[in-house]
Protein backbone atom coordinates (compact mmCIF):
# COMPACT_ATOMS: atom_id res chain seq x y z
CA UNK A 1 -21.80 -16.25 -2.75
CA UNK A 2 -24.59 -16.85 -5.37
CA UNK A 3 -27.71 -15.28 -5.68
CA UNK A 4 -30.67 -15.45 -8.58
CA UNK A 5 -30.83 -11.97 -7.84
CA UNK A 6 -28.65 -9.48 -9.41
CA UNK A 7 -26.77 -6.64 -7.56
CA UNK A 8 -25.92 -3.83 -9.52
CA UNK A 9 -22.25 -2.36 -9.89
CA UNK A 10 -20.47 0.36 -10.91
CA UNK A 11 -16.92 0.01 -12.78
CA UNK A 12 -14.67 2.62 -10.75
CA UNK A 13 -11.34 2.09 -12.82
CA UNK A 14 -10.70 0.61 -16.31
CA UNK A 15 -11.09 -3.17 -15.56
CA UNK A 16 -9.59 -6.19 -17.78
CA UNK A 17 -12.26 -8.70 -18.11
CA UNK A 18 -13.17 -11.49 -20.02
CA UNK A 19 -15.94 -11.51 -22.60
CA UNK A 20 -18.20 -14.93 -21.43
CA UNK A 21 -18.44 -17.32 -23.60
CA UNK A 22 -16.02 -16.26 -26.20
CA UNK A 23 -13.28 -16.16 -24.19
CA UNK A 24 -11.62 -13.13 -24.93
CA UNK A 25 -9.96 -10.52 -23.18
CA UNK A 26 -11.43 -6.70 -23.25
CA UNK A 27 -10.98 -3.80 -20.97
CA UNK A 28 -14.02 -2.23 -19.76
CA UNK A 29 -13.84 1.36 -18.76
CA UNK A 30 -14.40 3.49 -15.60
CA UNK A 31 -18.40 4.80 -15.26
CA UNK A 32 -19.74 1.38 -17.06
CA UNK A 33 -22.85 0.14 -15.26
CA UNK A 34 -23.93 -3.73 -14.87
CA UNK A 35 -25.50 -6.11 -12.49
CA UNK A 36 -23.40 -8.95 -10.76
CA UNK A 37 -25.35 -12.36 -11.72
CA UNK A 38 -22.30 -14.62 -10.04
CA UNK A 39 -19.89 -14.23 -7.52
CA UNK A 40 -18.58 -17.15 -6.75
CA UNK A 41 -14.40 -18.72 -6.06
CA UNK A 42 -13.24 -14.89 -5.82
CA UNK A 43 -14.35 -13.98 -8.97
CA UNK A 44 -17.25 -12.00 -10.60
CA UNK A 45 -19.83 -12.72 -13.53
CA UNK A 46 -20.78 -8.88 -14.52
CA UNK A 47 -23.56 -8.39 -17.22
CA UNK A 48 -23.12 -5.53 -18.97
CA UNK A 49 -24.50 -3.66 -22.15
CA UNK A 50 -26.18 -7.10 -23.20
CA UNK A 51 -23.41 -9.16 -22.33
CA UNK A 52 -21.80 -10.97 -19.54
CA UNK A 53 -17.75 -10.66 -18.96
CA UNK A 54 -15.61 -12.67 -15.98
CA UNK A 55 -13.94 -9.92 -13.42
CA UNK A 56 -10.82 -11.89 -11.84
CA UNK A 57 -10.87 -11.68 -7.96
CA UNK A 58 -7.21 -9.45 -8.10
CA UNK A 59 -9.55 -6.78 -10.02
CA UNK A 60 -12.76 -6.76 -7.00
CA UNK A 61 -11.73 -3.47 -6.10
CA UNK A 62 -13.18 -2.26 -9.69
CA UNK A 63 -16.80 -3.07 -8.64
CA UNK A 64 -15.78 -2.13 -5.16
CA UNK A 65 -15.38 -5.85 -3.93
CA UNK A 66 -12.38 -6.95 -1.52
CA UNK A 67 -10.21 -9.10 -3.51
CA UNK A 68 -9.40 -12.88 -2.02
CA UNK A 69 -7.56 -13.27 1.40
CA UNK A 70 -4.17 -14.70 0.98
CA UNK A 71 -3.61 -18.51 1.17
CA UNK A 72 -1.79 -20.02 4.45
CA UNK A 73 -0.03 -23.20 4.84
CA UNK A 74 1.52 -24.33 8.26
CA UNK A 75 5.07 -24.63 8.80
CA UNK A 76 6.48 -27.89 7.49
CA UNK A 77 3.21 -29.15 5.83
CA UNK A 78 3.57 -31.92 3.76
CA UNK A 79 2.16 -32.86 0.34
CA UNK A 80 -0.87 -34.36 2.06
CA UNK A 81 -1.51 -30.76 3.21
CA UNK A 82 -0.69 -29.41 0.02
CA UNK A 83 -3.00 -31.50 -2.03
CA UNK A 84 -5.94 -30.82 0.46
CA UNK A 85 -5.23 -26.96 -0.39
CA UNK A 86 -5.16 -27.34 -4.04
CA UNK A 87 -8.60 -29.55 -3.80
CA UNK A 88 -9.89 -26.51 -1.69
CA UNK A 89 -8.32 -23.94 -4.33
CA UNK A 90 -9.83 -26.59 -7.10
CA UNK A 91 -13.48 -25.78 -5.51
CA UNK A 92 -12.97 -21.83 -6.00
CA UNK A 93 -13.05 -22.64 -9.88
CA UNK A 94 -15.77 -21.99 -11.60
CA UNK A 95 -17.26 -21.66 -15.27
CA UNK A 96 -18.41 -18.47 -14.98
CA UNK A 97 -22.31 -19.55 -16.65
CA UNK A 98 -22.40 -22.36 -14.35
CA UNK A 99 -22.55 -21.78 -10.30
CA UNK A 100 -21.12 -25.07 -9.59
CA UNK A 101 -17.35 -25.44 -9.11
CA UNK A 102 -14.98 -27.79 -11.70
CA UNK A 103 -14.44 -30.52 -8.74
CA UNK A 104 -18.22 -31.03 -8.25
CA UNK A 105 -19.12 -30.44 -11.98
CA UNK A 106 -16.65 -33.59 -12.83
CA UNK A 107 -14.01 -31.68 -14.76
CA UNK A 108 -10.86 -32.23 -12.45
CA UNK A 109 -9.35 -35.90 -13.78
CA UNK A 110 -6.25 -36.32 -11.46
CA UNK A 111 -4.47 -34.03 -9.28
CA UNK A 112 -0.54 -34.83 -8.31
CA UNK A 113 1.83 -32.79 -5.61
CA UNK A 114 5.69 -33.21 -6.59
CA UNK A 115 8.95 -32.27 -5.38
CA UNK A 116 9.70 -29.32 -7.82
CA UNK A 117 12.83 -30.35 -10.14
CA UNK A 118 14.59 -27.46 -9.94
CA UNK A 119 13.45 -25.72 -6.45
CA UNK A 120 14.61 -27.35 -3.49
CA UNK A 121 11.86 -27.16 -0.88
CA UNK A 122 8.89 -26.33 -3.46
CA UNK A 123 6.12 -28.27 -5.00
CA UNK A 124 4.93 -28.58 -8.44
CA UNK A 125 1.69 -29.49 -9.13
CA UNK A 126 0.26 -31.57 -11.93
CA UNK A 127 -3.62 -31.56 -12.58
CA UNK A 128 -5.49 -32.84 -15.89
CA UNK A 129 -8.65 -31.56 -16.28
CA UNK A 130 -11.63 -31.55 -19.00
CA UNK A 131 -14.40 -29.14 -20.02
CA UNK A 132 -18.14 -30.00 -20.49
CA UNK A 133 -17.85 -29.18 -24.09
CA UNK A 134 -14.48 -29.55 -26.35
CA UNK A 135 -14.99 -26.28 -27.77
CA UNK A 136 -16.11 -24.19 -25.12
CA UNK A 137 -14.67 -20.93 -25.48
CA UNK A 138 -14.13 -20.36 -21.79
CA UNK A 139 -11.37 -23.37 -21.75
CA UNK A 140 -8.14 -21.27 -21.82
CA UNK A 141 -9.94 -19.19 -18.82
CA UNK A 142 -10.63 -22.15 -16.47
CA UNK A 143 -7.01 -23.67 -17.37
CA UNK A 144 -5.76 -20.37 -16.27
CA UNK A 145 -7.60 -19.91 -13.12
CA UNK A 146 -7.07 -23.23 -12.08
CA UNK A 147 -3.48 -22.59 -12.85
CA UNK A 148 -3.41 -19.26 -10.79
CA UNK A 149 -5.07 -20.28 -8.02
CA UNK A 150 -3.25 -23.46 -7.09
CA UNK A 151 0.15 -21.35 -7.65
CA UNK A 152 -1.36 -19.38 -5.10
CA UNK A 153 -0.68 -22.03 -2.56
CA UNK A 154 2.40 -21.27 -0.63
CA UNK A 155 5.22 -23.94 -1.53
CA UNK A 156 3.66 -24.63 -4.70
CA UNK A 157 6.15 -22.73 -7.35
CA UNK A 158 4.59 -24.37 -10.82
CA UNK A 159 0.68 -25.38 -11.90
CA UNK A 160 0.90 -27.60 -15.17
CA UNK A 161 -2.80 -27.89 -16.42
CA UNK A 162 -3.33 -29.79 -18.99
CA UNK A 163 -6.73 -30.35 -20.56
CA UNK A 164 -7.46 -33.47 -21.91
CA UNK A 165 -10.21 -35.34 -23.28
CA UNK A 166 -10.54 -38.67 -22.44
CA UNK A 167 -12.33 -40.02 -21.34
CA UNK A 168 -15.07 -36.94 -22.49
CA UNK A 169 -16.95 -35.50 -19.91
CA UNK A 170 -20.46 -36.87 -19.04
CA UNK A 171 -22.91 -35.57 -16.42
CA UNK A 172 -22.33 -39.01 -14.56
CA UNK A 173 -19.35 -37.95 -13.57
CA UNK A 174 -20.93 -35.00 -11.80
CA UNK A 175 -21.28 -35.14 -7.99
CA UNK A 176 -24.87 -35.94 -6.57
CA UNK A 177 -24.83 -32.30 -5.19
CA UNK A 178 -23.80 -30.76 -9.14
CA UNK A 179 -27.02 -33.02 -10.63
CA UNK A 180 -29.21 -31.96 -8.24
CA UNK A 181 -28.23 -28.34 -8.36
CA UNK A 182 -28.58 -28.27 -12.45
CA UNK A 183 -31.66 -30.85 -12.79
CA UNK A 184 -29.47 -33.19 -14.30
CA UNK A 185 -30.33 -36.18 -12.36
C-alpha cells in the first residue's frame, strides 16, 4: 500500500524505530501521535514530531497494523523456487523515502541460492547489493531488511548481504516502471 495521503496513527506500546535518514535506532513511546506517509513491503514510514522514523513490520501491532503473514514454500522445492521467493521477498524492500522497491530501483546486483555448508537440507543465500548514494544513512537498514526478510524464507538458514559499489548506482539501471514512477526518465 502507498498513498500521497497520510493516515494518522497512534503509538499503543513503546515502539523501536528507526530515525529516517540518519539511520539510527530510537524507541518511541506509548501515546505519541503521527501520520503514516508509507506503508509499503510490511513496513511503516511514520512522521512524527517533525520527523519521519521506519516501524519494522514485526512491530505493526504498535500503530495497530497486522504484522506480515508468514512465508510458505512447498514441500521439496528446489533452489529455482527458492530464488523466485527471495526475488519476491527482494520486492518487499524498500528505502523508506522512496516508494519504489530495491529490485525495481536497480540496487539488487546478483542474487545466489546455495547448499548451506554446514546445514544439511538448508540454503544460504548470497545477494550483493548497492545504495543510490554511498553514504546514505539508511544503508545498514536496507542491508538488514533485505537480510531479514530473505531469512524469512523457509529453507533458507543464512542471508549474506554485502553492499558493494561497483559498478555505482545510476538511474539507468532503474526499471522503466522505477523512472517513470520518480520522473527520472
Amino acid at each position: 500500500m502507498y498513498s500521497r495521503s497520510s493516515e494518522p496513527v497512534r503509538f499503543e506500546r513503546d515502539c523501536d524505530a528507526v530515525l529516517v535518514p540518519q539511520g539510527e535506532a530510537v524507541s518511541l513511546p506509548a501515546g505519541s501521535v503521527g501520520y503514516i506517509t508509507q506503508a509499503l513491503g510490511g513496513s511503516f514510514t511514520v512522521f512524527v514530531e517533525g520527523n519521519l522514523f521506519r516501524i519494522a513490520g514485526r512491530d505493526a501491532d504498535a500503530i495497530g497494523k497486522d504484522p506480515p503473514q508468514p512465508l510458505e514454500l512447498a514441500e521439496g522445492a528446489d533452489d529455482a523456487a527458492v530464488e523466485k521467493l527471495v526475488w519476491h521477498q527482494l520486492r518487499s524492500c524498500f528505502d523508506p523515502e522512496i516508494p519504489i522497491n530495491v529490485v525495481e530501483l536497480g540496487l539488487v546486483y546478483r542474487v545466489e541460492v546455495l547448499p548451506h555448508p554446514d546445514r544439511a537440507g538448508e540454503r544460504r543465500v548470497d545477494i550483493e547489493m548497492t545504495l543510490t548514494a554511498p553514504g546514505c544513512g539508511m544503508g545498514d537498514v536496507l542491508v538488514a531488511d533485505v537480510r531479514d526478510k530473505v531469512e524469512l524464507i523457509p529453507t533458507v538458514a543464512e542471508a549474506d548481504v554485502e553492499l558493494v559499489f561497483d559498478p555505482p548506482w545510476n538511474r539507468s539501471m532503474m526499471s522503466e516502471v522505477a523512472r517513470l514512477e520518480t520522473g527520472m526518465f
